[in-house]
Protein backbone atom coordinates (compact mmCIF):
# COMPACT_ATOMS: atom_id res chain seq x y z
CA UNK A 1 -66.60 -22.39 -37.97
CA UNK A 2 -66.12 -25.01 -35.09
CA UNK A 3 -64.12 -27.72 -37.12
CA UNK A 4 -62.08 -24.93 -37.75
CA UNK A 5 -61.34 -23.41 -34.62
CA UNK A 6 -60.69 -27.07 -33.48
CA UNK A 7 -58.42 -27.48 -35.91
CA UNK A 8 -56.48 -24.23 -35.03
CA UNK A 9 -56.10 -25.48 -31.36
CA UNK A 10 -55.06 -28.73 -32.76
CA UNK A 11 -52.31 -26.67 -34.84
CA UNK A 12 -50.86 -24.81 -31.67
CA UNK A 13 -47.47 -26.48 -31.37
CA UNK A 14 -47.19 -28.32 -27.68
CA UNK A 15 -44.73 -25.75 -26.26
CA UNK A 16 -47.11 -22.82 -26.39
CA UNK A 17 -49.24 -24.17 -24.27
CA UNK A 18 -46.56 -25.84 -21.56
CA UNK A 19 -46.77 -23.99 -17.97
CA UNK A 20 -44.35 -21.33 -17.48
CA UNK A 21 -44.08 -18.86 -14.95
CA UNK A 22 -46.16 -15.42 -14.65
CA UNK A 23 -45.73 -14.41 -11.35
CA UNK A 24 -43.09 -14.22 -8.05
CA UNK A 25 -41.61 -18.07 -7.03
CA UNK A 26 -41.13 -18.69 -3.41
CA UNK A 27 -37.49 -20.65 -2.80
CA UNK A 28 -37.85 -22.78 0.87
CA UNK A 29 -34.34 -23.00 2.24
CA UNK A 30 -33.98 -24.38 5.75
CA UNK A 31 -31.07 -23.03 7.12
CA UNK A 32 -29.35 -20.08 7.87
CA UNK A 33 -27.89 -17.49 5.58
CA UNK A 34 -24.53 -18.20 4.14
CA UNK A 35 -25.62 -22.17 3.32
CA UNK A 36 -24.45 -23.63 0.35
CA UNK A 37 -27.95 -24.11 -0.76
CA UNK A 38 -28.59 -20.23 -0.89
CA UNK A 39 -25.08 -19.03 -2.53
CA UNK A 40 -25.74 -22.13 -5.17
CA UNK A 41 -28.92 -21.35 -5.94
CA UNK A 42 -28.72 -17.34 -5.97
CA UNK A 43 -25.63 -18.17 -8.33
CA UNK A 44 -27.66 -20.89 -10.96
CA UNK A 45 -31.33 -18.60 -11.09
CA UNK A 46 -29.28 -15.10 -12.29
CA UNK A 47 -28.93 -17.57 -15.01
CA UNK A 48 -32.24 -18.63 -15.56
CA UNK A 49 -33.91 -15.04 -14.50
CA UNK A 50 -31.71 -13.68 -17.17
CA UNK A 51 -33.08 -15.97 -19.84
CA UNK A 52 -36.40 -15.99 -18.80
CA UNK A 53 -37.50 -12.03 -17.76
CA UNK A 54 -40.88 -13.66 -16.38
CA UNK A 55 -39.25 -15.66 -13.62
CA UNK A 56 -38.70 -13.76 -10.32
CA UNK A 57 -37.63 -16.33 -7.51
CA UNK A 58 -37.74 -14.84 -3.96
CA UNK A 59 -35.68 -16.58 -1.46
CA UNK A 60 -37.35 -17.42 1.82
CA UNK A 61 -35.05 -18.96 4.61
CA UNK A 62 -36.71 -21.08 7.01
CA UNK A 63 -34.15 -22.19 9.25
CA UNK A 64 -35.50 -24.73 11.90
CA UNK A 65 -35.64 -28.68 12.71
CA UNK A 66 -32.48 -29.05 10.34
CA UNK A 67 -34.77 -27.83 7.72
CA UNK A 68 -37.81 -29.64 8.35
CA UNK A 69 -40.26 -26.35 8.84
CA UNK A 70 -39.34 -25.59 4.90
CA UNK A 71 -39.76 -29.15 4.37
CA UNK A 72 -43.38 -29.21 6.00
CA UNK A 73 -44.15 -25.82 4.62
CA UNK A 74 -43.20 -27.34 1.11
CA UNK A 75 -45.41 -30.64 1.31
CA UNK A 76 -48.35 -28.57 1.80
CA UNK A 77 -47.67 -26.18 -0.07
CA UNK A 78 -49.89 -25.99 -3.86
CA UNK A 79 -48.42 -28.24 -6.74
CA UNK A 80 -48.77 -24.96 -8.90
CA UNK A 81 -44.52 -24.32 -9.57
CA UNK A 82 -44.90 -21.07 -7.41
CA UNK A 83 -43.15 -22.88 -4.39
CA UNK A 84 -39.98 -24.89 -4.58
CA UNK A 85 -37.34 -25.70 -2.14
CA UNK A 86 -33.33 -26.17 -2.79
CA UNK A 87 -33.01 -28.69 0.58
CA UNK A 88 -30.21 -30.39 2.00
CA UNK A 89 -29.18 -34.44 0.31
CA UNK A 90 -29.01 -35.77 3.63
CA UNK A 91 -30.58 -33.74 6.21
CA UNK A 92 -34.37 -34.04 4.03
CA UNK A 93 -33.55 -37.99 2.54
CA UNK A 94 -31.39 -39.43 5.30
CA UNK A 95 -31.26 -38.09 8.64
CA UNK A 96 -34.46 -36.27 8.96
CA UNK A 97 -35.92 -39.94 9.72
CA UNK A 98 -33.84 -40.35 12.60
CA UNK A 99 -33.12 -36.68 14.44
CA UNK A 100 -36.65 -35.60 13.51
CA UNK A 101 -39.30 -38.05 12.80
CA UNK A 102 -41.82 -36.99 15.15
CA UNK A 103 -41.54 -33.55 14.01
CA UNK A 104 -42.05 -34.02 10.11
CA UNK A 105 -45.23 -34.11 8.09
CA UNK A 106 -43.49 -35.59 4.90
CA UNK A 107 -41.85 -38.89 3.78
CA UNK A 108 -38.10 -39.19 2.22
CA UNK A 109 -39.68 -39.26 -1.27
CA UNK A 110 -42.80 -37.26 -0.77
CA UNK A 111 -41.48 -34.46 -2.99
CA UNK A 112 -41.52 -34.28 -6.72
CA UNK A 113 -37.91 -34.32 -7.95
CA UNK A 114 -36.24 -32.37 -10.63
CA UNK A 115 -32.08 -32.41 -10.11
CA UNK A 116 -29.23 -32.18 -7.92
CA UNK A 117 -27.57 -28.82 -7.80
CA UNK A 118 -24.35 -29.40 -6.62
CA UNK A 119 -22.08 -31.21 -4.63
CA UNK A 120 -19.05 -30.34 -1.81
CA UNK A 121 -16.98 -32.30 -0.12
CA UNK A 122 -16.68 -31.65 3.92
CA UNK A 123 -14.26 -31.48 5.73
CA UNK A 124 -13.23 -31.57 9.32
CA UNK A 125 -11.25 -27.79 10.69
CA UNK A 126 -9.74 -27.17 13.79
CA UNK A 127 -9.27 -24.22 15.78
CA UNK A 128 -5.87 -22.59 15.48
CA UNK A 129 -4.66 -23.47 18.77
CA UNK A 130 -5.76 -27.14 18.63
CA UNK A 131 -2.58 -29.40 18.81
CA UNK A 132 -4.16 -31.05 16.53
CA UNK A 133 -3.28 -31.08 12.40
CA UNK A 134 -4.12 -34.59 10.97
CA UNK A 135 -6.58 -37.32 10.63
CA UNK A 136 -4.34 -40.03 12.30
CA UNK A 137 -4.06 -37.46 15.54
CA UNK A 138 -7.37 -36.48 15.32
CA UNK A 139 -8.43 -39.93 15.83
CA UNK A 140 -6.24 -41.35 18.67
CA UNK A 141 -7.39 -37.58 20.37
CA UNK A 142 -11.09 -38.79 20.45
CA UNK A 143 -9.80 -41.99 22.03
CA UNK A 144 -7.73 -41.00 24.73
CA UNK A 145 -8.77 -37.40 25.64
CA UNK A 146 -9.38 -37.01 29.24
CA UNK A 147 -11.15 -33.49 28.87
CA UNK A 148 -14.49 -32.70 27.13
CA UNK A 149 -14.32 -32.15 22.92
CA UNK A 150 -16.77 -30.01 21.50
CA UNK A 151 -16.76 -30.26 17.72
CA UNK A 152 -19.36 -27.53 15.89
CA UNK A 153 -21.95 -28.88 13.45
CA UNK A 154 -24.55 -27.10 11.21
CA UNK A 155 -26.27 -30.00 9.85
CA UNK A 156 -27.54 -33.57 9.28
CA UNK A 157 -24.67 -34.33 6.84
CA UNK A 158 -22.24 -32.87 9.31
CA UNK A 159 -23.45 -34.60 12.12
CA UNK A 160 -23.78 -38.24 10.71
CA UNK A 161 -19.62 -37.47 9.93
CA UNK A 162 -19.11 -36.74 13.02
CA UNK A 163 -20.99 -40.22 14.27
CA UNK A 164 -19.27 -42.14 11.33
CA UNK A 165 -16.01 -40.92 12.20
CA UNK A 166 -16.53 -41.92 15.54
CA UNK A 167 -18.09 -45.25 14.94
CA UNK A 168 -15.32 -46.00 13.24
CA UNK A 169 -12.54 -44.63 15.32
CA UNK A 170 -13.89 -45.90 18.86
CA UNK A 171 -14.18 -42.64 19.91
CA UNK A 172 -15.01 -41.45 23.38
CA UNK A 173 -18.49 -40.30 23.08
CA UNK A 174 -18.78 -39.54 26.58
CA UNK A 175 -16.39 -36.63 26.37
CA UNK A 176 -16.32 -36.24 22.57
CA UNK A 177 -19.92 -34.31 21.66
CA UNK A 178 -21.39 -32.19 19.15
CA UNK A 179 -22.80 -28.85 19.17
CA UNK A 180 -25.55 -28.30 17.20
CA UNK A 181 -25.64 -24.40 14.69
CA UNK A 182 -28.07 -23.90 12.73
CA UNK A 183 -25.85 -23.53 9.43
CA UNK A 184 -22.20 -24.37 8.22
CA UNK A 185 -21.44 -20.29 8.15
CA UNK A 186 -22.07 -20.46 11.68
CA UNK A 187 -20.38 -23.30 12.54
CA UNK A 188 -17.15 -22.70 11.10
CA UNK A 189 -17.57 -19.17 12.24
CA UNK A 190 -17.86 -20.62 16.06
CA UNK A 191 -14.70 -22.99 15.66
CA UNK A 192 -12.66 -20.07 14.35
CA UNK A 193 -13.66 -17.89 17.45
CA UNK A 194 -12.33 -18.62 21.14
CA UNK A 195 -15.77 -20.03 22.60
CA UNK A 196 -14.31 -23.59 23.26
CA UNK A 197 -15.27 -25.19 20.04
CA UNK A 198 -12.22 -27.23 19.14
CA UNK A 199 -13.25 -28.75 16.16
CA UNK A 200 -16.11 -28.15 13.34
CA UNK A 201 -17.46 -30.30 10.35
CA UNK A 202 -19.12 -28.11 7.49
CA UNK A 203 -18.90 -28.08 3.82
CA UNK A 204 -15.38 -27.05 2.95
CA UNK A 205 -16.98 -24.31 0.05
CA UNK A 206 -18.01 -22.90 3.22
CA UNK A 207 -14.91 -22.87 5.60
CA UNK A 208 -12.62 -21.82 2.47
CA UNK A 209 -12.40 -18.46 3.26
CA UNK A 210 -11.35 -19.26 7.08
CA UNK A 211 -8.93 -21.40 5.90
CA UNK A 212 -7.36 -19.19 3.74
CA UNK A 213 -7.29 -16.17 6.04
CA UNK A 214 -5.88 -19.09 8.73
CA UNK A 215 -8.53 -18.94 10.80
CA UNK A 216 -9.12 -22.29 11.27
CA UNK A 217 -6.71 -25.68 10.28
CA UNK A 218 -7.95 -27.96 7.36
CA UNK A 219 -7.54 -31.34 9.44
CA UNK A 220 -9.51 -33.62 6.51
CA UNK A 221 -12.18 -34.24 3.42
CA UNK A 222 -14.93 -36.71 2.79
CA UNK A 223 -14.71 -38.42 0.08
CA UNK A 224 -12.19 -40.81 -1.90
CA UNK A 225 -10.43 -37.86 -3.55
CA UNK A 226 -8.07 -34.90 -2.57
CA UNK A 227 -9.27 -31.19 -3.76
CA UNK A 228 -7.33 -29.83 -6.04
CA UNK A 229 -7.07 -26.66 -4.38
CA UNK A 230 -5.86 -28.45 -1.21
CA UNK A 231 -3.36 -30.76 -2.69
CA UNK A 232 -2.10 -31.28 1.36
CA UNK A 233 -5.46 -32.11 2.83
CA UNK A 234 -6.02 -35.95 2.89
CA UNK A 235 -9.04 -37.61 2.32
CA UNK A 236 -10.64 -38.63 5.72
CA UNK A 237 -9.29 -42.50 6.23
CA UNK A 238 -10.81 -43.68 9.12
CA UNK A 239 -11.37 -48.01 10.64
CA UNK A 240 -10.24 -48.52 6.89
CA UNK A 241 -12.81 -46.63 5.57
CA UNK A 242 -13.43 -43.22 3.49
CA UNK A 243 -16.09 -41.05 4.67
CA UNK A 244 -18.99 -41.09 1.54
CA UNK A 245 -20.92 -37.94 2.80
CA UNK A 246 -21.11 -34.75 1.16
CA UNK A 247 -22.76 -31.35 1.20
CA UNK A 248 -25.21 -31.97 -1.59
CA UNK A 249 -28.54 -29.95 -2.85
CA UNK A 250 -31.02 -30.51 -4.95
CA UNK A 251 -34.45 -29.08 -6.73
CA UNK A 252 -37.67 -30.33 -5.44
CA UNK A 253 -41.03 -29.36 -6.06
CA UNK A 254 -44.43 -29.94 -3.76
CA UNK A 255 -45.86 -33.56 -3.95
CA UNK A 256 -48.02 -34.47 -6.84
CA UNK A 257 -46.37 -31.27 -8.77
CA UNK A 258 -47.86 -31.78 -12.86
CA UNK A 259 -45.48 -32.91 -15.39
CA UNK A 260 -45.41 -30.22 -17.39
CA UNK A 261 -44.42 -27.62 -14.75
CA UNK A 262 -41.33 -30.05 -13.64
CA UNK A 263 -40.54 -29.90 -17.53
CA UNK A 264 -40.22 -26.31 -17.08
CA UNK A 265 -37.51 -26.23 -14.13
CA UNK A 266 -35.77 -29.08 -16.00
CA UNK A 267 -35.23 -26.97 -19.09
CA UNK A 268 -34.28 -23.99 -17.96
CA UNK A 269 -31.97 -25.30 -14.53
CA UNK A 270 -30.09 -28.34 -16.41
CA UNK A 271 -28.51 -25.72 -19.34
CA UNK A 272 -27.42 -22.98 -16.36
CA UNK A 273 -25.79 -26.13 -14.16
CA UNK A 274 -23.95 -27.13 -16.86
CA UNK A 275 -23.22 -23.75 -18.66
CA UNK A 276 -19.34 -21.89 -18.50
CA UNK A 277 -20.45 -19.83 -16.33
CA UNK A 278 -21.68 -22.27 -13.78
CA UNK A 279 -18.52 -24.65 -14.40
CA UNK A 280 -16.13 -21.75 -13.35
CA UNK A 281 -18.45 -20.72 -10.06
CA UNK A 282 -18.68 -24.58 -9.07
CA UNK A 283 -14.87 -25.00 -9.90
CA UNK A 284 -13.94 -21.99 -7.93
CA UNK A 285 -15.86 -22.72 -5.12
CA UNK A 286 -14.79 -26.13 -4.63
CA UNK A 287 -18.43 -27.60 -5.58
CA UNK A 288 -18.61 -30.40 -8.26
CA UNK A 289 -22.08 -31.11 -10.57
CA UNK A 290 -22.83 -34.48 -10.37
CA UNK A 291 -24.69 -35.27 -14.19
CA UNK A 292 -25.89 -38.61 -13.24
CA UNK A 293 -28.67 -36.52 -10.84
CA UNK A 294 -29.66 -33.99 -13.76
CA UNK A 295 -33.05 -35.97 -14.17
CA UNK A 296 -35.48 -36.29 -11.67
CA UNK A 297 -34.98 -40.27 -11.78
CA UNK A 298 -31.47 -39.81 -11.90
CA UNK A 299 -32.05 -37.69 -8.57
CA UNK A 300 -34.61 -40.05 -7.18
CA UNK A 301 -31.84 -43.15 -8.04
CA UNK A 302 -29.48 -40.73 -6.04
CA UNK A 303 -31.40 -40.42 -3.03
CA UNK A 304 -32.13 -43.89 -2.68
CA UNK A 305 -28.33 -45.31 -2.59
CA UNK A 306 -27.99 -42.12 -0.23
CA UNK A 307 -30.33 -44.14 2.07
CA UNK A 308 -28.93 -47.82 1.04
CA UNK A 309 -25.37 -46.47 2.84
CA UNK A 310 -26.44 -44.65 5.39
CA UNK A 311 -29.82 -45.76 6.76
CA UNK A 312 -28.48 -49.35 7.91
CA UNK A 313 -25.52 -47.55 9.80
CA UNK A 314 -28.32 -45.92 11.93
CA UNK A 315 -30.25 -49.02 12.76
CA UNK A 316 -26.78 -50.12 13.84
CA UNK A 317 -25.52 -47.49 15.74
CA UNK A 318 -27.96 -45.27 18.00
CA UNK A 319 -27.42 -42.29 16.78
CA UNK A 320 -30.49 -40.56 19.36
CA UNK A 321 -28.12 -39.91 21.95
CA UNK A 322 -25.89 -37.05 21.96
């Protein structure tokens, strides 16, 4: 009777007895509502709720630290699949390290990847009754204003444009600041309005609709390439050089998460990313998938150039000041 029932358990194919979801998942996002790591992620799990009736992810946003308090509440948080966390590319991996070491309880690659979710360029905006409407004007304004510049910001990637562009343009740093929102909604929200905030940086998914409605002026985009949708706006050419940053997001899981439980979010988030569905949200939205980051190496090899560009520009530069 033993051998036997061995041999039954023996017989039970692998997948039966993989880890999948039987109760609510808590989703850590650090910022505000209205980021581009909520919409994206509300978007991709309709997918994967609808093929999977058993998963039920509940949202939490924990706004704080540029997204450290979800990071920290992630890291100790159990490696059981019940808490994950859709943070920010370079606010978590990049600029955490330098805007908020002392208040983090995790390292860059504490976390146990699974994929990127999506990527958008940003962009620079300006206030409708800014005189100014390109890059090249842009630039000579942050080096010969005589009045204080306040440009709006709602995050690390937004913030280390801002200090690239004005690395690289000589700006006036004196009179040229940042203000600090706690999201892009609320940032390009604030430049729109007639509070004194001249210019904003944000993911330009996020500022599209402000655009449109010509509430604030497309100035720029990261990047090497134009969006389609905004065949006039020029990629951001600044001391010779294009801006590399982007509003990016990605899957993670606590540290030390088992493997079988990543295999799990890996199955059932890769096929929604890259489903129709998906392609035509992305594409609409001005967000691009980026396949080489589908894998949690691929994701991990990801983060580290991330860190290979950016991190020696902030040993350079000293980017504690405001």
């Amino acid at each position: 009777m033993l051998k036997k029932l061995l041999l039954t358990i023996l017989l039970v194919p692998a997948v039966a007895l993989a880890w999948e979801p039987t109760r609510p998942i808590t989703v850590l996002i650090g910022n505000q509502p209205g980021s581009g790591n909520e919409v994206g992620f509300r978007a991709i799990s309709a997918i994967v709720m609808r093929e999977n009736p058993k998963a039920n992810f509940v949202i939490e946003l924990k706004p704080g630290a540029d997204s450290v308090v979800a990071m920290n509440m992630l890291y100790e948080a159990k490696p059981d699949g019940y808490t994950i966390a859709i943070p920010s590319y370079m606010s978590t991996f990049v600029t955490n390290d330098i805007w908020q070491k002392n208040q983090k309880k995790f390292a860059y690659n504490s976390f146990t990847n699974v994929a990127g979710m999506g990527k958008s360029p940003l962009c620079i905006v300006a206030n409708p009754t800014s005189k100014i409407n390109t890059v090249p004007e842009l630039i000579d304004y942050v080096q010969h204003t005589t009045k204080p510049v306040t440009v709006a910001v709602g995050g690390g990637a937004h913030r280390m444009t801002f200090e690239y562009f004005m690395y690289k343009a000589h700006g006036n740093k004196d009179l040229v600041k940042t203000s600090y929102f706690p999201g892009p909604l609320q940032a390009v929200t604030a430049t729109a309005s007639d509070a004194g905030f001249e210019f904003g940086i944000m993911p330009v998914a996020i500022a599209k609709p402000l655009i449109d409605a010509g509430k604030v002026k497309l100035i720029g985009v990261t990047g090497e390439r134009k969006v389609a949708y905004y065949p006039k706006a020029e990629p951001i050419l600044v001391g010779g050089s294009h801006i590399d940053v982007f509003a990016a997001w990605a899957l993670i899981l606590p540290p030390g998460t088992p493997s079988d439980i990543v295999a799990w979010y890996t199955r059932n988030f890769v096929p929604a990313l890259e489903s129709a569905e998906i392609k035509k949200y992305y594409d609409d939205n001005l967000i691009f998938l980026d396949k080489r980051e589908l894998t949690p190496s691929g994701l991990g090899h990801g983060i580290e150039k991330l860190r290979a560009t950016w991190i020696p520009l902030s040993q350079r530069v000293d980017l504690t000041k405001e």
